[in-house]
Protein backbone atom coordinates (compact mmCIF):
# COMPACT_ATOMS: atom_id res chain seq x y z
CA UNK A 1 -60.72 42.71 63.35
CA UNK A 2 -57.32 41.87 62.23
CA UNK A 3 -58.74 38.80 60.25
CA UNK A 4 -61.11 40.90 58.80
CA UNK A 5 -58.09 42.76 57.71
CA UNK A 6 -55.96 40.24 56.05
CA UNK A 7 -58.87 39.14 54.05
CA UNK A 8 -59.22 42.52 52.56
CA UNK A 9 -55.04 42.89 52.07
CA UNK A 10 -54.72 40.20 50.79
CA UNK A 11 -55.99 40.33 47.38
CA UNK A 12 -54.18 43.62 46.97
CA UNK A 13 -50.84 41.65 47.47
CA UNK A 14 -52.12 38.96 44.98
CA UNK A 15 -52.47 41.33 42.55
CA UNK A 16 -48.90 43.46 42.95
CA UNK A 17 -47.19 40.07 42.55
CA UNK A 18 -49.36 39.04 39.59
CA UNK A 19 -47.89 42.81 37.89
CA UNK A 20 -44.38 41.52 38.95
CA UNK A 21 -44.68 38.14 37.21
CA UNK A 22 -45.63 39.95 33.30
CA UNK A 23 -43.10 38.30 31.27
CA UNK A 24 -41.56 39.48 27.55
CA UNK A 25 -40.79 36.55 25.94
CA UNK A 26 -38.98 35.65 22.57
CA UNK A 27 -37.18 32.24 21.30
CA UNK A 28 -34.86 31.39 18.61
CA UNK A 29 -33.03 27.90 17.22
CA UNK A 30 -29.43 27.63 16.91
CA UNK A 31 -27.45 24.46 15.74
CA UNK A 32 -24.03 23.53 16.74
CA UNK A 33 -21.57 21.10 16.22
CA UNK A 34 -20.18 19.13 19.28
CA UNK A 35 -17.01 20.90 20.23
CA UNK A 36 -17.98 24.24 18.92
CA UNK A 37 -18.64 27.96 20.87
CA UNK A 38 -21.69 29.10 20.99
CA UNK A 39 -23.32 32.60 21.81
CA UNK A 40 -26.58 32.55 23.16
CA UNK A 41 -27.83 36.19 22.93
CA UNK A 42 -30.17 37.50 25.35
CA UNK A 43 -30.28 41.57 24.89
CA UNK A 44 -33.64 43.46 26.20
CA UNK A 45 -34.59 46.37 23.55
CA UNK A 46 -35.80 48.03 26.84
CA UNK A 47 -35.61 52.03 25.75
CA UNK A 48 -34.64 54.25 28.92
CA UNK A 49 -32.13 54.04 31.05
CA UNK A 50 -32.51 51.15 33.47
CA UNK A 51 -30.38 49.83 35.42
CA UNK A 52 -29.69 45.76 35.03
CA UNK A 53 -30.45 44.14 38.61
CA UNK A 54 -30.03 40.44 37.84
CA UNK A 55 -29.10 37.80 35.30
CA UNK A 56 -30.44 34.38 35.38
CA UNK A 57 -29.69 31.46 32.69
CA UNK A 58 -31.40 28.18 33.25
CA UNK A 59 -31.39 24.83 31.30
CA UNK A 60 -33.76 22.68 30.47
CA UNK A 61 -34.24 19.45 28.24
CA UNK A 62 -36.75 16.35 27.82
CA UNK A 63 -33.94 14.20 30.64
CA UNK A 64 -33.94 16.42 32.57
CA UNK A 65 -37.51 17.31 34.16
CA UNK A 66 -36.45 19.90 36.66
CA UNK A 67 -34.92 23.26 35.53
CA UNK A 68 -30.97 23.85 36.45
CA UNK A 69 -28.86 26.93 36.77
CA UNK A 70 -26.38 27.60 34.00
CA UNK A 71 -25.01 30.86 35.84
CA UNK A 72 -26.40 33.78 37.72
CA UNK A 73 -25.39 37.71 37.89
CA UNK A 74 -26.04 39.65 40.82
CA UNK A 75 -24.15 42.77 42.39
CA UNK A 76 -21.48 43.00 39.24
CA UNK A 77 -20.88 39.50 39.88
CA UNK A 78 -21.49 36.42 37.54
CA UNK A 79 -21.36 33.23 39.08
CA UNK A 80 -21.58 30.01 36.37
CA UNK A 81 -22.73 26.64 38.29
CA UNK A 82 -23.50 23.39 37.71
CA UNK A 83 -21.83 21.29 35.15
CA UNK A 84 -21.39 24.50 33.20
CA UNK A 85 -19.01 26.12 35.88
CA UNK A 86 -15.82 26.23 33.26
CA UNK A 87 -17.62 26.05 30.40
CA UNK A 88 -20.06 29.22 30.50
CA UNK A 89 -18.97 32.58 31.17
CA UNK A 90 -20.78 36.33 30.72
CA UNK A 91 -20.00 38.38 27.92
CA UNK A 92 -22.64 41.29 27.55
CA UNK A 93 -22.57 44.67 28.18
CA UNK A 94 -24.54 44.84 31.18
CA UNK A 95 -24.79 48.52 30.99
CA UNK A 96 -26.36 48.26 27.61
CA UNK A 97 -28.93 45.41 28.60
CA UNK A 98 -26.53 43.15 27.17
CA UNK A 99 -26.94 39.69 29.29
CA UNK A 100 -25.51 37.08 26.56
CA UNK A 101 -23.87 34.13 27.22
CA UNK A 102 -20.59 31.85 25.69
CA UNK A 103 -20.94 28.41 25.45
CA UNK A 104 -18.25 26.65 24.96
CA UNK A 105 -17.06 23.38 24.20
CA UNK A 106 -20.29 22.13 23.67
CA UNK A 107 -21.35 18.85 24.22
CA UNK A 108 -24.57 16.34 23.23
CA UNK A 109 -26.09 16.51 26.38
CA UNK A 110 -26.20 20.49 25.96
CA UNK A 111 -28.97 19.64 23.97
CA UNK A 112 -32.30 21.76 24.69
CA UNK A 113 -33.85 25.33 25.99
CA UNK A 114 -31.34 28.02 27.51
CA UNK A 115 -33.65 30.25 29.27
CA UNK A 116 -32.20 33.73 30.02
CA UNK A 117 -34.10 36.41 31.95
CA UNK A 118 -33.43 39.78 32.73
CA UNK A 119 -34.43 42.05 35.74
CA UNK A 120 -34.42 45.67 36.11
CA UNK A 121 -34.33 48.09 38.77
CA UNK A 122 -38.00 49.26 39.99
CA UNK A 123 -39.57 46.96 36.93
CA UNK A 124 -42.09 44.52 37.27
CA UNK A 125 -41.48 43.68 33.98
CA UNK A 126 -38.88 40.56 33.59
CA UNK A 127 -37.36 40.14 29.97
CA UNK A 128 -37.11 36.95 28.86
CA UNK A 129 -35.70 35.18 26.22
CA UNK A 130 -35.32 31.42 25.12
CA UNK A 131 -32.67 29.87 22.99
CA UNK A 132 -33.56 26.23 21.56
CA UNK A 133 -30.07 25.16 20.63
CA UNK A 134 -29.46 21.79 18.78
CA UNK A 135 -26.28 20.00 18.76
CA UNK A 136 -24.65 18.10 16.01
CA UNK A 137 -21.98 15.40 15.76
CA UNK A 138 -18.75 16.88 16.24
CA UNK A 139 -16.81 18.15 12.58
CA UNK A 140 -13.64 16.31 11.96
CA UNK A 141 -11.05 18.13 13.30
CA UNK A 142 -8.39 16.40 11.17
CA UNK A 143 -8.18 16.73 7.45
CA UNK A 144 -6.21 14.85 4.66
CA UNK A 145 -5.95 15.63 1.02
CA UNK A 146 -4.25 14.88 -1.70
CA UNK A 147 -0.78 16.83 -3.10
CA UNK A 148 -2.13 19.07 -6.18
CA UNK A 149 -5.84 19.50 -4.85
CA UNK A 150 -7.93 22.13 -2.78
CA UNK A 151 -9.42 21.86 0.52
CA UNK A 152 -11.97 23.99 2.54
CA UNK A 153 -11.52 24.72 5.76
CA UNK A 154 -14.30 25.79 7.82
CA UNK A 155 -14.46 28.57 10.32
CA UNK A 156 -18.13 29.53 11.82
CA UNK A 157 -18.93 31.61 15.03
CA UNK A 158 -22.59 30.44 16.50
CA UNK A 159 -24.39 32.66 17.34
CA UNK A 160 -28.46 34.33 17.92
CA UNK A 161 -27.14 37.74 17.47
CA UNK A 162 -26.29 39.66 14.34
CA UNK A 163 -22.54 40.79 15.35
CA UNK A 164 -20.29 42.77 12.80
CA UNK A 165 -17.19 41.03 12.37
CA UNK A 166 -14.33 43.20 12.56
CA UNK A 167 -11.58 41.00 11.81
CA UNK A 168 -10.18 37.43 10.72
CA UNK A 169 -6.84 36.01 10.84
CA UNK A 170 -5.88 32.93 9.94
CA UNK A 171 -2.16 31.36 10.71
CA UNK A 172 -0.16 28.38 10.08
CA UNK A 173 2.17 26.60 12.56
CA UNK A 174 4.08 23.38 10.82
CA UNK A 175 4.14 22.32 14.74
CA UNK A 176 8.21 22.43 14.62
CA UNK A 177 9.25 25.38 17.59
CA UNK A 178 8.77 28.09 14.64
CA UNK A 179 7.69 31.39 14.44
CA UNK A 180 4.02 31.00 13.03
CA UNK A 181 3.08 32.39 9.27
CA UNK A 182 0.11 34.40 8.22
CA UNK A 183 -1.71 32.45 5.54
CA UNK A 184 -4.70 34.95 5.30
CA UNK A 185 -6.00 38.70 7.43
CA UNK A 186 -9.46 39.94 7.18
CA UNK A 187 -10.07 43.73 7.83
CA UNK A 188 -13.22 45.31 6.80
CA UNK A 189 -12.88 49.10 5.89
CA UNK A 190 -15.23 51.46 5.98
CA UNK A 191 -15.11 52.76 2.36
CA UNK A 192 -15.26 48.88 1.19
CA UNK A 193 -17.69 47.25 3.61
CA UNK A 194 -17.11 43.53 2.13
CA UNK A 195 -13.63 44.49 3.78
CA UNK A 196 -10.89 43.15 1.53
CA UNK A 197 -8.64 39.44 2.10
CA UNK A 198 -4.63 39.46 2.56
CA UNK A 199 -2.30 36.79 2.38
CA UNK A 200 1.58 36.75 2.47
CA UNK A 201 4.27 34.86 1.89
CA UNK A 202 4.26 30.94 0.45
CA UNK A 203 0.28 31.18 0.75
CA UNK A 204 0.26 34.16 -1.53
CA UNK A 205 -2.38 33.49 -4.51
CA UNK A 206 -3.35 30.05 -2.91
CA UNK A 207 -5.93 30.98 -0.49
CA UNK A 208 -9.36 32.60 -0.96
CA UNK A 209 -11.72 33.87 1.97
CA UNK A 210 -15.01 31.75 0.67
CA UNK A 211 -17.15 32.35 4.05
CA UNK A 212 -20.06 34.64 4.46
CA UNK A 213 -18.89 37.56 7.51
CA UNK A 214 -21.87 38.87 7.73
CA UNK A 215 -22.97 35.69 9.09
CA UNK A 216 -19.95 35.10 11.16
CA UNK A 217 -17.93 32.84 8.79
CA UNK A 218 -14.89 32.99 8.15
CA UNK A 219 -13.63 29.76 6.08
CA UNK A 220 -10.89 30.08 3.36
CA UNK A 221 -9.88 27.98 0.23
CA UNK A 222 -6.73 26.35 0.37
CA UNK A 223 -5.44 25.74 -3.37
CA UNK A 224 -2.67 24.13 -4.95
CA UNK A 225 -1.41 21.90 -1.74
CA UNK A 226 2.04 20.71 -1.34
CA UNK A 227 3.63 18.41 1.16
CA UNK A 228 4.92 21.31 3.18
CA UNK A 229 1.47 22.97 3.77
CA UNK A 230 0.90 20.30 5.99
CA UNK A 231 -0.17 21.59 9.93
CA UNK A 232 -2.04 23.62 12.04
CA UNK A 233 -4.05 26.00 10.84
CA UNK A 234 -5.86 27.80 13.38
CA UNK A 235 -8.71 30.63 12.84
CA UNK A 236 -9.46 33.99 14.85
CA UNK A 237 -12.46 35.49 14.54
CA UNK A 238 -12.98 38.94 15.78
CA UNK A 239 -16.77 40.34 16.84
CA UNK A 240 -15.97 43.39 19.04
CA UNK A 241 -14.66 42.54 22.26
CA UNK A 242 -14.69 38.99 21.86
CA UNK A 243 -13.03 36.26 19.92
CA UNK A 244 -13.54 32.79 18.74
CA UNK A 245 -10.69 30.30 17.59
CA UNK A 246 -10.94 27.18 15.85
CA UNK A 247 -7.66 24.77 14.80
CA UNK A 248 -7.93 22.16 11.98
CA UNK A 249 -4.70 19.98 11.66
CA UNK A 250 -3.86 19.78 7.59
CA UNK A 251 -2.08 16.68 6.14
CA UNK A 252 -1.04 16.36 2.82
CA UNK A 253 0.16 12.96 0.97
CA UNK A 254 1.26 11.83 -1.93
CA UNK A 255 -1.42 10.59 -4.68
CA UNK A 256 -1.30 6.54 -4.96
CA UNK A 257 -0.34 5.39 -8.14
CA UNK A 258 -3.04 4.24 -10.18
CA UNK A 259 -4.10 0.33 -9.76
CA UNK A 260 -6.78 -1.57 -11.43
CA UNK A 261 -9.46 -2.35 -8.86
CA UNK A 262 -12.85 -4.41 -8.45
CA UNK A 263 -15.70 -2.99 -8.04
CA UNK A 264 -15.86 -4.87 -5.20
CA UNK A 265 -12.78 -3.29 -3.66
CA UNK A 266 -14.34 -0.14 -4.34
CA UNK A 267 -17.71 -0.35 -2.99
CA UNK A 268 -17.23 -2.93 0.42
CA UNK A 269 -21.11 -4.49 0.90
CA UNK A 270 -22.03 -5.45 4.03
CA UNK A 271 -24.00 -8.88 4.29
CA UNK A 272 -27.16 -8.51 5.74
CA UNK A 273 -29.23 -10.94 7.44
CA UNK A 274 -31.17 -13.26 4.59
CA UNK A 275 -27.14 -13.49 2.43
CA UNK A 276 -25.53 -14.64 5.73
CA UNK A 277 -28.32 -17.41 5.71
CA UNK A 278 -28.11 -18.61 2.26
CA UNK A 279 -23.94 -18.38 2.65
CA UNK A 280 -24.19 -20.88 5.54
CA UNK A 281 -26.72 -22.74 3.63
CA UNK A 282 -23.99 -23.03 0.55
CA UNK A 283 -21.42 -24.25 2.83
CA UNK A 284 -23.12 -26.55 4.38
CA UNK A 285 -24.47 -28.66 1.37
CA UNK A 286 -20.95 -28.08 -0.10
CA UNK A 287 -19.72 -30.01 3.30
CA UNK A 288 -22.54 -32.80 2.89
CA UNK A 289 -22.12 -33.26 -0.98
CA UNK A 290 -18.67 -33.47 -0.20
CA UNK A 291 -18.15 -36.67 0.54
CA UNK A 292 -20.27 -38.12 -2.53
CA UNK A 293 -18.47 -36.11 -5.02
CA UNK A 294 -15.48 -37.72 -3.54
CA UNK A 295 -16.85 -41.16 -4.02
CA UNK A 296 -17.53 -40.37 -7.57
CA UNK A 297 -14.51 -38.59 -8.56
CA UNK A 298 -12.90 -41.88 -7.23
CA UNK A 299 -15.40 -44.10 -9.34
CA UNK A 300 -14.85 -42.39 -12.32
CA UNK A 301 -10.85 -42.33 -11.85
CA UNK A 302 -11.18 -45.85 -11.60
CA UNK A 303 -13.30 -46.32 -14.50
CA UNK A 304 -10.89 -44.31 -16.65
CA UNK A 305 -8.31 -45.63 -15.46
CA UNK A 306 -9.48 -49.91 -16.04
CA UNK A 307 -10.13 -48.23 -19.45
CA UNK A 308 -7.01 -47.13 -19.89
CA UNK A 309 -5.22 -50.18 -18.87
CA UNK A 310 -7.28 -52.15 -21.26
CA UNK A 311 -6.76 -50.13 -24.18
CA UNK A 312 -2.67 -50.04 -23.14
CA UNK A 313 -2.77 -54.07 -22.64
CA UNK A 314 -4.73 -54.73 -26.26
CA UNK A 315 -2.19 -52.11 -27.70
CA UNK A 316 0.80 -54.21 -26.52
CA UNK A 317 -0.99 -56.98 -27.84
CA UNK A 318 -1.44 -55.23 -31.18
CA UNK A 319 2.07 -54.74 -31.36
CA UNK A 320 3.70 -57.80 -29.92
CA UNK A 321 1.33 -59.89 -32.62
CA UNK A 322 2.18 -57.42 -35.42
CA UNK A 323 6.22 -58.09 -34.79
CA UNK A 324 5.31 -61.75 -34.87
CA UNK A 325 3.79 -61.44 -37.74
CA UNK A 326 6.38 -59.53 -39.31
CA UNK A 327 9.01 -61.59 -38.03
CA UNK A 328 7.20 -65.05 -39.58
CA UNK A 329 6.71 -63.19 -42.45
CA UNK A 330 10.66 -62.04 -42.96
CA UNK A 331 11.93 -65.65 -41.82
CA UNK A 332 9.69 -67.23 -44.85
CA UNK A 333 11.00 -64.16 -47.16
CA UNK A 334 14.24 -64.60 -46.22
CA UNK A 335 14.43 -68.73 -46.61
CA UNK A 336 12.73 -68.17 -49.98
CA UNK A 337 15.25 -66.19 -51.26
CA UNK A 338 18.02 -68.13 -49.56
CA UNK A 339 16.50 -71.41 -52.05
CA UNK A 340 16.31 -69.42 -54.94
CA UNK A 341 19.79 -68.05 -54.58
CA UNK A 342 20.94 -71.44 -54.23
CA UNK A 343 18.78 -72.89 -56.85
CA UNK A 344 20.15 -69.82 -59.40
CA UNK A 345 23.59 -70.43 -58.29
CA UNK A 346 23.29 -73.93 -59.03
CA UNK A 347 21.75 -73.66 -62.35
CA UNK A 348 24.13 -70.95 -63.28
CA UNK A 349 26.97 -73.61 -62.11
CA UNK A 350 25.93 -76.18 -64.60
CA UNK A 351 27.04 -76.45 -68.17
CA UNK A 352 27.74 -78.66 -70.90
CA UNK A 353 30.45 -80.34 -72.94
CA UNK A 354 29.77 -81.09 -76.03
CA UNK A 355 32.00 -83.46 -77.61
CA UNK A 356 31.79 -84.22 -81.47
CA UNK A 357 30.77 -87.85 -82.52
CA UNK A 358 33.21 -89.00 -85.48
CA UNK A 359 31.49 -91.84 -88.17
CA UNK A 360 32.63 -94.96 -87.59
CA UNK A 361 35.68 -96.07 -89.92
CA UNK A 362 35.84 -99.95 -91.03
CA UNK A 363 39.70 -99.52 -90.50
CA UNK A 364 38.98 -98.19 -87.47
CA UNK A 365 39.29 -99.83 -84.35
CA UNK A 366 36.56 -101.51 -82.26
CA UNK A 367 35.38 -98.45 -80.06
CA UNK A 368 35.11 -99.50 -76.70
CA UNK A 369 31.79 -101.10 -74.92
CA UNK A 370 30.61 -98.20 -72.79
CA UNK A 371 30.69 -95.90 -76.08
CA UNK A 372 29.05 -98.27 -78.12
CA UNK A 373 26.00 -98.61 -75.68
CA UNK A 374 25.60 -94.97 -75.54
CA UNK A 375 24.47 -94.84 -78.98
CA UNK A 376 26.58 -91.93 -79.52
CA UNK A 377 24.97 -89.67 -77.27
CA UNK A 378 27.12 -87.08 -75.77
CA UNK A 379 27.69 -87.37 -72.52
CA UNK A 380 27.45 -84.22 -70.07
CA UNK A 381 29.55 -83.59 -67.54
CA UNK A 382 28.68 -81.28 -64.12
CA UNK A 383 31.33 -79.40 -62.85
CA UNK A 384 31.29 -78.00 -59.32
């Protein structure tokens, strides 16, 4: 009898925890940057009111095969585990159905489906929601620009859930023990719903609010640097109860004079593969060819240099022949002249006497012998 019984009960049971096990479910995307907060929304639109009985955030991705616990609520409490312990914390309104969760500090292992589900008081029926969140490499934290030019600096709240942002602040701290400066406030008003931007002080007419609030952004424009707007700037942005910060560190430098560079300098190539080969090739056929265009450097040295020895020797010859020549040629000229000055001198050295011949008188003496055979010819006379 009692067998008979728990056949026929047993179906029943089946079937109350087959009603318990009807699900809700919903999914959304969100990308991140590693680093970043992130809120993963998980609200039931349950009408009614019903009171929250438990919270339950799991993880899963394609490394992980079996599902983990992110954190658990249960009797007012919230209890984060795993390697999320100080990185996850509860910050929905339980009361209003509310079971969201802050992510912070994410990382690239946080990679894949946050599975929240929600349980309420006398319901079967679990709400559940999953959040496929994506994570990016993490945004530089550290900016430099230029003295004179403009910079963005980004300020975004994650999030699945359409929150109103009710405020953003943004400060500056030069990181010397001072007391920190407002470089831009946020307030939305409810006459001007785009809310209206504030700065004070150095920053005044230098910075614009250039992010979209409604979609929880709240990056500025940063105009006209100078060397002293160089620090910490850190962003606060307000959604309710909660608040997300963000810190870029600003440096500002001087602009490099202007220099005349290759393109090469300005666009570094890396070598792949097939120029590495033919490089090597190069060098080694320039190491093998080496020693032949040695040999016949040398060769051709030598050849111009027997060349120029012979041309030098036949020069000297040239000229030690030509002064021989010359110098035969001004020893003749010279004795030449030497016999014709002395033949000049000697002819210009000789003259004559002339010495008149009388006729020969009978009374006259005998004239001598010697003038007699003369023949009365006159006789010359050389004088030296």
């Amino acid at each position: 009898m009692f067998y008979l019984l728990k056949v026929v009960l047993m179906p029943v049971f089946l079937g109350y925890s087959l009603g318990l096990n009807d699900l809700t479910v919903s999914a959304v995307e969100l990308t991140v940057h590693v680093g970043d907060s992130a809120l993963l929304g998980c609200v039931s639109q349950s009408t009614g009111e019903k009171h929250v009985t438990k919270v339950d955030w799991m993880f899963s991705s394609e490394e992980h095969t079996k599902d983990e616990y992110v954190l658990f609520y249960y009797s007012n409490i919230s209890v984060p585990v795993g390697h999320f312990q100080n990185r996850v914390r509860l910050v929905g309104d339980i009361l209003h159905h509310d079971g969201s969760l802050l992510l912070q500090n994410v990382k690239e292992t946080d990679q894949g489906n946050f599975t929240c589900e929600i349980r309420f008081q006398m319901e079967s029926l679990v709400f559940k929601k999953v959040v496929v969140l994506n994570v990016l490499p993490e945004e530089p934290k550290e900016l430099m620009v230029h003295v004179g030019d403009s910079t963005r600096m980004g300020c975004v709240f994650h999030s699945t859930e359409e929150k109103h942002v009710s405020r953003v602040d943004w400060t500056f701290s030069s990181g010397e023990p001072a007391k920190e400066e407002i470089v831009l406030c946020y307030q939305p008003k409810l006459r001007a719903p785009k809310g209206y931007p504030q700065n004070w002080g150095r920053f005044w007419n230098r910075v614009n609010l250039v992010g979209d609030t409604s979609r929880n952004d709240g990056s500025i424009m940063l105009h006209g640097l100078k060397e002293s707007d160089g620090g910490n700037y850190t962003c606060s942005i307000y959604l309710g109860n909660l608040t997300f910060r963000k810190t870029t560190v600003l440096q500002v430098i001087l602009k490099e004079p202007r220099t005349l560079v290759t393109p090469v300098a300005l666009r570094p190539e890396i070598l792949d593969g097939n120029q590495l080969v033919i490089i090597v090739g190069i060098v080694c056929a320039t190491i093998l060819l080496l020693p032949v265009l040695i040999l016949i450097v040398k060769k051709a040295y030598g050849n111009k240099s027997s060349v120029t020895s012979t041309t030098l020797v036949k020069s000297l010859e040239n000229t030690e022949k030509a002064r021989a020549e010359k110098h035969i040629y001004s020893s003749i000229t010279t004795q030449e002249v030497n016999d014709e000055e002395e033949s000049s001198g000697k002819s210009e050295a000789t003259y004559m006497t002339m010495n008149p011949v009388w006729p020969s008188l009978k009374s006259a003496p005998t004239s001598p012998p010697d003038q007699r055979s003369t023949g009365g010819m006159a006789k010359t006379e050389q004088a030296f």
